[in-house]
C-alpha atoms as a PDB file:
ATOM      1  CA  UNK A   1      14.658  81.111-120.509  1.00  0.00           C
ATOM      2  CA  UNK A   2      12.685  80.900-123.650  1.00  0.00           C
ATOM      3  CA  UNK A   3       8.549  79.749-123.267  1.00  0.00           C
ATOM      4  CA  UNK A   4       9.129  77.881-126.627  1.00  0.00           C
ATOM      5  CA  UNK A   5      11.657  75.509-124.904  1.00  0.00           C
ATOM      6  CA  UNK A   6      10.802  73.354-121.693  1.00  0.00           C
ATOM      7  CA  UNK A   7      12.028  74.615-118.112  1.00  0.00           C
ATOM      8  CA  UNK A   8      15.593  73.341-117.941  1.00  0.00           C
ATOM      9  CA  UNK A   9      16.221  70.443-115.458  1.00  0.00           C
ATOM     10  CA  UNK A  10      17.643  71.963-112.159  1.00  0.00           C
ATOM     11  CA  UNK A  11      21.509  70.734-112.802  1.00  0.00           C
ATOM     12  CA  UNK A  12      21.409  72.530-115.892  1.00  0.00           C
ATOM     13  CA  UNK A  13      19.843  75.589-114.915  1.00  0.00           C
ATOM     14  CA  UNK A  14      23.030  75.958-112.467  1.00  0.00           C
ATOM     15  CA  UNK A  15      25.555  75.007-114.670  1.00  0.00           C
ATOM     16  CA  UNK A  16      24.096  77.621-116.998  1.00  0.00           C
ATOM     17  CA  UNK A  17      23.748  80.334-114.182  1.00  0.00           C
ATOM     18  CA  UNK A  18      27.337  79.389-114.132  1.00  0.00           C
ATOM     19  CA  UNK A  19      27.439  77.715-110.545  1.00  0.00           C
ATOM     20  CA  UNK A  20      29.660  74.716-111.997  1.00  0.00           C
ATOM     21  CA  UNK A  21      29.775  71.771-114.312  1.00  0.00           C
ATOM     22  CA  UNK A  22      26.562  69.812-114.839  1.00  0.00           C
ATOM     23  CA  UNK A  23      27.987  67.030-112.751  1.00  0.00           C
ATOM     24  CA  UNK A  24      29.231  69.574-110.061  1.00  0.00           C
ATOM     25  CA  UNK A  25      25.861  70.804-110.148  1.00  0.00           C
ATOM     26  CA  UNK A  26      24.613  67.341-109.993  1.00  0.00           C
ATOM     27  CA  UNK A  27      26.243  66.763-106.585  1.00  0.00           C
ATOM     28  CA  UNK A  28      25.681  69.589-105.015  1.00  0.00           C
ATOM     29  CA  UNK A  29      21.723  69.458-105.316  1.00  0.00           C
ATOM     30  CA  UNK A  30      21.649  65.608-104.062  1.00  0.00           C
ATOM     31  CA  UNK A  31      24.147  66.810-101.306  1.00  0.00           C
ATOM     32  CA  UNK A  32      20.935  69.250 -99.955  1.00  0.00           C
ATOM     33  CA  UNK A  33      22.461  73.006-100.629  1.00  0.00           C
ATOM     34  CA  UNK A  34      19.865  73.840-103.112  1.00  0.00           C
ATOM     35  CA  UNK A  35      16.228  75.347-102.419  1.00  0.00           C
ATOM     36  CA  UNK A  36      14.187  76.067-104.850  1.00  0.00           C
ATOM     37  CA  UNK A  37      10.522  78.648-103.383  1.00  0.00           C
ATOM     38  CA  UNK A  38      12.256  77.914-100.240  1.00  0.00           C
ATOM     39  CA  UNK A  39      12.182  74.216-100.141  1.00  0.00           C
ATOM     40  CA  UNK A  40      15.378  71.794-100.502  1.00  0.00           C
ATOM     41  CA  UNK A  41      15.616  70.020-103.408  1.00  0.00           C
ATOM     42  CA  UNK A  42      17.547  67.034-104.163  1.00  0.00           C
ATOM     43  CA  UNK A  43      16.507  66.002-107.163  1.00  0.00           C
ATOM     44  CA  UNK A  44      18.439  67.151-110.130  1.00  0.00           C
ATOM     45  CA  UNK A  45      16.053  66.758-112.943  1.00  0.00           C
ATOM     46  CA  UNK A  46      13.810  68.961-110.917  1.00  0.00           C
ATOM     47  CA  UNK A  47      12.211  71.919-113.464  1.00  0.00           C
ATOM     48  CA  UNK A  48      12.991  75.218-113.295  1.00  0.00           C
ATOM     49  CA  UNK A  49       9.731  77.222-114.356  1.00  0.00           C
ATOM     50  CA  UNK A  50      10.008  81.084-114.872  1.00  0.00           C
ATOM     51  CA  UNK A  51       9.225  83.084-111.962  1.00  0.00           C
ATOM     52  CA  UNK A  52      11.088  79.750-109.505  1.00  0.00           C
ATOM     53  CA  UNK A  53      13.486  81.170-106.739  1.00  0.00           C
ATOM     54  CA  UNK A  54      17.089  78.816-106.966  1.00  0.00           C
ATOM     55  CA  UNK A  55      19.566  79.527-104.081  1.00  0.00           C
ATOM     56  CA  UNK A  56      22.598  77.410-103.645  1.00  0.00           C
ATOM     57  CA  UNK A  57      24.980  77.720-100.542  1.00  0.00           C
ATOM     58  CA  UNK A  58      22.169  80.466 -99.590  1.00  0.00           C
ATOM     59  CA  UNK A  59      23.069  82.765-102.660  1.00  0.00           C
ATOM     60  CA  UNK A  60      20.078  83.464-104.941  1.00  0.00           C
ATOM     61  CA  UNK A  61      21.055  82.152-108.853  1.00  0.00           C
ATOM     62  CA  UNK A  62      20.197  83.098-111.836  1.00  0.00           C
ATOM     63  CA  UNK A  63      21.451  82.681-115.363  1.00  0.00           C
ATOM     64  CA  UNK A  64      24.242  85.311-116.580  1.00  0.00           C
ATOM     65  CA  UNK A  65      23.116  88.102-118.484  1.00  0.00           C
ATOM     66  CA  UNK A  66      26.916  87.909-120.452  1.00  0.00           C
ATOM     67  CA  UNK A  67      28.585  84.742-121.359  1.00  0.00           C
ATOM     68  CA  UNK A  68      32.568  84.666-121.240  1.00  0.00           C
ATOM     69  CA  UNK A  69      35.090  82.106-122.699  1.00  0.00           C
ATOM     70  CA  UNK A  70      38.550  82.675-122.089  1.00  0.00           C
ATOM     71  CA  UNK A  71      41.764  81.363-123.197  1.00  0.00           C
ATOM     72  CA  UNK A  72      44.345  82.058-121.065  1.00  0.00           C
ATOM     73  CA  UNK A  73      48.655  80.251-121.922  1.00  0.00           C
ATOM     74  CA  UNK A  74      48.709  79.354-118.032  1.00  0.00           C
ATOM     75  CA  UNK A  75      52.937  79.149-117.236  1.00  0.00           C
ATOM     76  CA  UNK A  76      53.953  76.611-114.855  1.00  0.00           C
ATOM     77  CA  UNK A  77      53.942  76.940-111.104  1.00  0.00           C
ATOM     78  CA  UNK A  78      50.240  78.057-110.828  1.00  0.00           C
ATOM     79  CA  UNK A  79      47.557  75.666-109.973  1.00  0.00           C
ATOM     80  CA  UNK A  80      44.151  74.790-111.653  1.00  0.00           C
ATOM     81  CA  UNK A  81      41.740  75.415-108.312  1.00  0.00           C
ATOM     82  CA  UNK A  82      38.839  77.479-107.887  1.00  0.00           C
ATOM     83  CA  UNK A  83      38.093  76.003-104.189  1.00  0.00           C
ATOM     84  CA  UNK A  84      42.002  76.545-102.655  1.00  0.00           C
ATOM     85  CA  UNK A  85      42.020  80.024-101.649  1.00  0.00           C
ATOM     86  CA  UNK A  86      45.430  79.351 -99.684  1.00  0.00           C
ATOM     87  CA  UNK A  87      47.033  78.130-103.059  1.00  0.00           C
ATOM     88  CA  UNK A  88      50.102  80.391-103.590  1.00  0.00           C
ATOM     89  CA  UNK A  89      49.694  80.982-107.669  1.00  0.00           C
ATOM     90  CA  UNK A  90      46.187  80.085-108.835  1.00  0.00           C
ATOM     91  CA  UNK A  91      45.816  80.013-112.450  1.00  0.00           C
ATOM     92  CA  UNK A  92      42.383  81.876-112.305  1.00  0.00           C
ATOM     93  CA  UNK A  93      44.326  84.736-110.669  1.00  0.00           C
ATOM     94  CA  UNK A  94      45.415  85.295-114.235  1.00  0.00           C
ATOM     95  CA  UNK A  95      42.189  86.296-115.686  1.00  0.00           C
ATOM     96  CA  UNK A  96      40.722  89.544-114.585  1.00  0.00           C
ATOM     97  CA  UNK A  97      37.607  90.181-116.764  1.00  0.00           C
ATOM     98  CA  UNK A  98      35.765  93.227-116.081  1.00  0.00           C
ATOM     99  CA  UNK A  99      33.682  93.584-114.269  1.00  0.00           C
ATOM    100  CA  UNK A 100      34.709  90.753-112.199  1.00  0.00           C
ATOM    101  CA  UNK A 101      32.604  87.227-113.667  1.00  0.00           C
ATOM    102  CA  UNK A 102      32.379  83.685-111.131  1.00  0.00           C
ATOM    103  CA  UNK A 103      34.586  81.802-114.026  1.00  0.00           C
ATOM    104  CA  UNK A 104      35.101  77.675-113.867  1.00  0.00           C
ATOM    105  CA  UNK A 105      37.957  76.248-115.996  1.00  0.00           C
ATOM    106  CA  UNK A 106      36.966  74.034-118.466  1.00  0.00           C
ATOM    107  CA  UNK A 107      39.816  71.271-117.903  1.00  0.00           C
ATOM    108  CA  UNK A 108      42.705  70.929-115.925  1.00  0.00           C
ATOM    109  CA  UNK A 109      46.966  71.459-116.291  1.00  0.00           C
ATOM    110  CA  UNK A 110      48.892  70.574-112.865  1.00  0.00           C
ATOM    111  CA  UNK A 111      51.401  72.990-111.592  1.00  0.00           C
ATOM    112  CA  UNK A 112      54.604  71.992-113.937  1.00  0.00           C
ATOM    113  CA  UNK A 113      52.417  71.713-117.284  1.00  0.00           C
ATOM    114  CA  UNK A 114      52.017  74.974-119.308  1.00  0.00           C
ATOM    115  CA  UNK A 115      49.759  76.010-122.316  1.00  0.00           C
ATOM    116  CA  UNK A 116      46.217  76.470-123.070  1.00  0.00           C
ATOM    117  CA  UNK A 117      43.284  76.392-120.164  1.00  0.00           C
ATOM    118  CA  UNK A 118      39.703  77.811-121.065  1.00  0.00           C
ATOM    119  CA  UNK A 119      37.802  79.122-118.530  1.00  0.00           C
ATOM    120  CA  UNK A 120      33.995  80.342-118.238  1.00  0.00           C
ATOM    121  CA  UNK A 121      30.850  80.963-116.542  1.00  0.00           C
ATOM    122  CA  UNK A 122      28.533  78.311-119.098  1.00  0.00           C
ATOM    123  CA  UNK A 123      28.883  75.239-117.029  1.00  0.00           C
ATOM    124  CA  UNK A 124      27.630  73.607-119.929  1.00  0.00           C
ATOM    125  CA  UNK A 125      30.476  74.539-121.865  1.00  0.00           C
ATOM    126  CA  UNK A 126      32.605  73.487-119.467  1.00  0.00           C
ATOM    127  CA  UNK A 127      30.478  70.169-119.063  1.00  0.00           C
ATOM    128  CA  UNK A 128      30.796  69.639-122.809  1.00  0.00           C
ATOM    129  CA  UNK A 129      34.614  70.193-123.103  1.00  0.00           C
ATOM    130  CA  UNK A 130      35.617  68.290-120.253  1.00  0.00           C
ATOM    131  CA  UNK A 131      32.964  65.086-120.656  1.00  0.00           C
ATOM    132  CA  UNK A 132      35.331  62.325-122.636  1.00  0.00           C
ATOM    133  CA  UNK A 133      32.001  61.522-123.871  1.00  0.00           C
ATOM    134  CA  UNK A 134      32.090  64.440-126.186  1.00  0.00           C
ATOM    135  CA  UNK A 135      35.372  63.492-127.539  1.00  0.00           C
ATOM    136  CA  UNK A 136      36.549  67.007-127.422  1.00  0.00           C
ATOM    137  CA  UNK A 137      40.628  65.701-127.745  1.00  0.00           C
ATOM    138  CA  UNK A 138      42.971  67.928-126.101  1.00  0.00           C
ATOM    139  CA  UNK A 139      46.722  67.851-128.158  1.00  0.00           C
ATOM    140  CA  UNK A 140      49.678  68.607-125.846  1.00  0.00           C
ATOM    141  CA  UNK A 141      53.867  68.814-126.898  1.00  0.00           C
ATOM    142  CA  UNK A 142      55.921  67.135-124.739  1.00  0.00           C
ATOM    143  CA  UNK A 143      59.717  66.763-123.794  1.00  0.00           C
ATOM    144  CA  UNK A 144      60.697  63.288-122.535  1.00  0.00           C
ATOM    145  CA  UNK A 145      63.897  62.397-121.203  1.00  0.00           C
ATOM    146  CA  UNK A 146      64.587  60.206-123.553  1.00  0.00           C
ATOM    147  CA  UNK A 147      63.601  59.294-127.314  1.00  0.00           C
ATOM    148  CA  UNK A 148      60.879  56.320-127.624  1.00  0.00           C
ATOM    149  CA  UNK A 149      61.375  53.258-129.627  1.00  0.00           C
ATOM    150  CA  UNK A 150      58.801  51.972-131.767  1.00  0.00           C
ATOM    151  CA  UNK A 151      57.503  49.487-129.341  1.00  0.00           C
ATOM    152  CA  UNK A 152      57.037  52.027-126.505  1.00  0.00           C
ATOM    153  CA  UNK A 153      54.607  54.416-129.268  1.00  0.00           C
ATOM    154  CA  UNK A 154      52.848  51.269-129.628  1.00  0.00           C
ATOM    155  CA  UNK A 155      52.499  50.574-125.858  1.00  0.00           C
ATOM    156  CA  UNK A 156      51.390  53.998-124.935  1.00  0.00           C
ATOM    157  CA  UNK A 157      48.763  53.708-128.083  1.00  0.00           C
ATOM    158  CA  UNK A 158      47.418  50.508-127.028  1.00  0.00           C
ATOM    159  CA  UNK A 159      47.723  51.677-123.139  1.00  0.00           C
ATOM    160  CA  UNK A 160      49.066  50.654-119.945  1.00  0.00           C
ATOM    161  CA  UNK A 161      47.914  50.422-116.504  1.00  0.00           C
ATOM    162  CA  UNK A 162      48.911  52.265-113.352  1.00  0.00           C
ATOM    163  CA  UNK A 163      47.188  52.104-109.761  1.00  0.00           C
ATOM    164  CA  UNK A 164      44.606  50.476-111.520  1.00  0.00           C
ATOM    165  CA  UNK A 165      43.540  53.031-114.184  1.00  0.00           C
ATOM    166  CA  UNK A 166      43.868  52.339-117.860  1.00  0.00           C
ATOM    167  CA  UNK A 167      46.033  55.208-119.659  1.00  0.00           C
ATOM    168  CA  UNK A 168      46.547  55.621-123.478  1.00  0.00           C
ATOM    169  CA  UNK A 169      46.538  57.989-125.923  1.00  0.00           C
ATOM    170  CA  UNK A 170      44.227  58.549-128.920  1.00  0.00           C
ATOM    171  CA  UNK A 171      47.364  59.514-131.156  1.00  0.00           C
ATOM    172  CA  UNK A 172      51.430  59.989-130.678  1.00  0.00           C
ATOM    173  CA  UNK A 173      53.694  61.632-133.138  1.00  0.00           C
ATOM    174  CA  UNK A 174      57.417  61.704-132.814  1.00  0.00           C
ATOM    175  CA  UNK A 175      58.356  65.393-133.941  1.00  0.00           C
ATOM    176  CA  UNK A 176      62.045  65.017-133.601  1.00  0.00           C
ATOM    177  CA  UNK A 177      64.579  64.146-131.289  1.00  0.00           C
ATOM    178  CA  UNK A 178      62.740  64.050-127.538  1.00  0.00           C
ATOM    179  CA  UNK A 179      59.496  65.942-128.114  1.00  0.00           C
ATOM    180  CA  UNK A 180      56.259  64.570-128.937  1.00  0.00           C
ATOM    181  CA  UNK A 181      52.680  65.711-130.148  1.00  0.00           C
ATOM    182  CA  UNK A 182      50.422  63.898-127.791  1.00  0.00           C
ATOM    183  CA  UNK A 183      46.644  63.608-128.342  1.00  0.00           C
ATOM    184  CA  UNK A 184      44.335  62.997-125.528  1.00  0.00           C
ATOM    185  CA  UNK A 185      40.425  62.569-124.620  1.00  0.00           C
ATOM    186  CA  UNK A 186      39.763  62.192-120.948  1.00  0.00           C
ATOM    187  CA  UNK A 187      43.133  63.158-119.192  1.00  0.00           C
ATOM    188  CA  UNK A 188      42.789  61.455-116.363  1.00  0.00           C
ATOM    189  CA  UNK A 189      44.827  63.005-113.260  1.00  0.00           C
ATOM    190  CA  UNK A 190      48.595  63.561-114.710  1.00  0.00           C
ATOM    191  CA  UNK A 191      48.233  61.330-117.660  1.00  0.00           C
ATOM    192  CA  UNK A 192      50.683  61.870-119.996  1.00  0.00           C
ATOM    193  CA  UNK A 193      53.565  62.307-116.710  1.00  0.00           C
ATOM    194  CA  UNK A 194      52.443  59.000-115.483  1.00  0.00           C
ATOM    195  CA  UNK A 195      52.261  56.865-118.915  1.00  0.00           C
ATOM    196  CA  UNK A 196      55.742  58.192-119.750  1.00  0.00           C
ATOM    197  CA  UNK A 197      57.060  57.565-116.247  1.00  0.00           C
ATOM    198  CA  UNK A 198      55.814  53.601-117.225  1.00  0.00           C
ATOM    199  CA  UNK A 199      57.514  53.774-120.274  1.00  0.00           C
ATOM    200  CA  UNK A 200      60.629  54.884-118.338  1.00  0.00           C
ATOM    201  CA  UNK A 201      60.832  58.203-120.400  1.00  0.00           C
ATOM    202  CA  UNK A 202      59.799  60.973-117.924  1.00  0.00           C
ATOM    203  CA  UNK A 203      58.016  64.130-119.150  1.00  0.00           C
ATOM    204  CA  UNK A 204      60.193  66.885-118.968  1.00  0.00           C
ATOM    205  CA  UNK A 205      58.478  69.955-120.158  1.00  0.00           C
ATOM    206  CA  UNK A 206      54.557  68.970-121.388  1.00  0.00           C
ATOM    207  CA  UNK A 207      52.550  72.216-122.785  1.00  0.00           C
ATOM    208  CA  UNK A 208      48.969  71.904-123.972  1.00  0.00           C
ATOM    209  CA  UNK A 209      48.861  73.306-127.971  1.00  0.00           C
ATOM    210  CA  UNK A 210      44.871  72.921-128.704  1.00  0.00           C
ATOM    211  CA  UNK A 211      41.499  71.827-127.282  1.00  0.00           C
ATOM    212  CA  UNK A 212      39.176  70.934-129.762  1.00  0.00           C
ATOM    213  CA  UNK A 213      40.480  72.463-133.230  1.00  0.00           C
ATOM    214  CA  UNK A 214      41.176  75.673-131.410  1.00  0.00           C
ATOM    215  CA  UNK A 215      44.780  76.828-131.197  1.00  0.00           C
ATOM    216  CA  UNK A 216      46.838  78.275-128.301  1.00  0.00           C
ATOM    217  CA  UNK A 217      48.808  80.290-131.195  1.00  0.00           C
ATOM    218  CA  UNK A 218      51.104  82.799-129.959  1.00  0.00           C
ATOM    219  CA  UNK A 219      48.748  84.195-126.885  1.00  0.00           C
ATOM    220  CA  UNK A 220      52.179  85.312-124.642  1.00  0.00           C
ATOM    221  CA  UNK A 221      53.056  83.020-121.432  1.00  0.00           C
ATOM    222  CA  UNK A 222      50.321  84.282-118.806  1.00  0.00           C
ATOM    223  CA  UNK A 223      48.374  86.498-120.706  1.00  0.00           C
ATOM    224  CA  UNK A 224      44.301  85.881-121.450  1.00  0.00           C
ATOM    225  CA  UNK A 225      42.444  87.027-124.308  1.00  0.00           C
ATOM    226  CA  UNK A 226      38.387  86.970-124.930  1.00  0.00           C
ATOM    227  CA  UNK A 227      37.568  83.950-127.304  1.00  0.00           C
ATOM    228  CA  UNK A 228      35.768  84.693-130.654  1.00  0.00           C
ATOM    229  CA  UNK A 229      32.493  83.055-131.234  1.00  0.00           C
ATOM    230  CA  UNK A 230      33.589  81.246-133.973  1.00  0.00           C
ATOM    231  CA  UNK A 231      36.925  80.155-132.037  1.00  0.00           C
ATOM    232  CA  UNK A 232      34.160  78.619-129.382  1.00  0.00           C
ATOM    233  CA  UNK A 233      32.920  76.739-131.994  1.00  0.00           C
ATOM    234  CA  UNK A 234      36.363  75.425-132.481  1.00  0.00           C
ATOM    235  CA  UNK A 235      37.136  74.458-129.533  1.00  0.00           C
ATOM    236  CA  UNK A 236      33.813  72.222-129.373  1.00  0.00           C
ATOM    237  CA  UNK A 237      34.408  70.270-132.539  1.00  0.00           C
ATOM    238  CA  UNK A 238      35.144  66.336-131.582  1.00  0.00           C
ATOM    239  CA  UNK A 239      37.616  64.151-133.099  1.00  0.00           C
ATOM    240  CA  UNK A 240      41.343  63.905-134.338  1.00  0.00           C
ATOM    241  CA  UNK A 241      42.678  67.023-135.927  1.00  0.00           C
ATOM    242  CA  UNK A 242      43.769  66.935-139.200  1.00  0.00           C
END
């Protein structure tokens, strides 16, 4: 930590340590499994001054000496868990940086969705890209079962509901015949499956192309590559692509 800066609030000192998202963070400190000199704490804007002893769980924490962002094209049938060691085909079992880093992905796919998933150990990153208040859009390609009239791209634009959440989109783009380019912000749990479901056009193949304005490009099916530092500058720019 820099002595030109302040000492970083406690959430942020552990998302930057690389112990989760801010709000994970967040949650676990008001939930009691953080000391800091020995003492609980459970407040998160508590200060980190140089010198302060953090332990979460009972592990000591510190900030990495190496940050790593990762782009890995996760195939379908693997989940997006860090917390389910029983899951049969975890997606972080993919990436094998060496030596070994704690990553957190920075979003999520479920099981049947394919395509681009960043991992990292900057929880702030990760806080940043997966807020909706940062209005980092995610663009996915999609299959449906069906083509979409112009009424139902107008429905899914304006939004439906389903078990009382609001879905939309912040753009749609026919691209021919059944596929779509879908453009999202928060992705709420299975958004896209469950909006075309409503629209009684299931998603039959849905494959995320670009977070940010950074590119899944041809990285092969369930392979993972080291991300540039300009390409992480990509991937935090806000707004509609071009």
């Amino acid at each position: 930590m820099s002595t030109d800066s302040p000492p970083p609030p406690l959430s942020r000192y552990l998302a930057a340590a690389g112990v989760a998202s801010r709000r994970t963070a967040a949650a676990a400190v008001k939930a009691g499994r953080v000391t800091v000199n020995g003492q609980t704490v459970t407040d998160p804007g508590r200060r980190i001054a140089p010198g302060d002893r953090v332990f979460c769980d009972g592990h000591p924490v510190s900030p990495p000496r190496e940050r790593w962002y990762i782009m890995l094209n996760k195939p379908r049938g693997y989940v997006c868990t860090n917390s389910d060691p029983h899951a049969a085909r975890r997606a972080l079992d993919l990436v094998r940086p060496e030596p070994p880093v704690r990553l957190f992905s920075a979003g999520r796919l479920d099981k049947e969705s394919e395509g681009l998933l960043l991992f990292s150990n900057d929880g702030d990153y990760v806080e940043q890209i997966t807020h909706p208040r940062h209005r980092i859009f995610k663009r996915y390609e999609v299959k449906l079962a069906r083509e979409l009239t112009a009424a139902e791209l107008a429905r899914a634009r304006a939004g439906i509901t389903d078990a009382g959440e609001q879905l939309h989109v912040e753009a749609i783009r026919p691209l021919g015949g059944r596929r779509y380019e879908i453009t999202l912000n928060e992705g709420k749990k299975r958004e896209i499956r469950r909006l075309t479901a409503a629209l009684g056009a299931p998603t039959l193949r849905l494959c995320r192309v670009a977070t940010g304005a950074l590119e899944l490009g041809d990285l092969p099916v369930g392979t993972w590559r080291r991300l540039t530092d300009s390409e992480v500058e990509r991937s935090r720019r806000p707004g509609l692509p071009d």
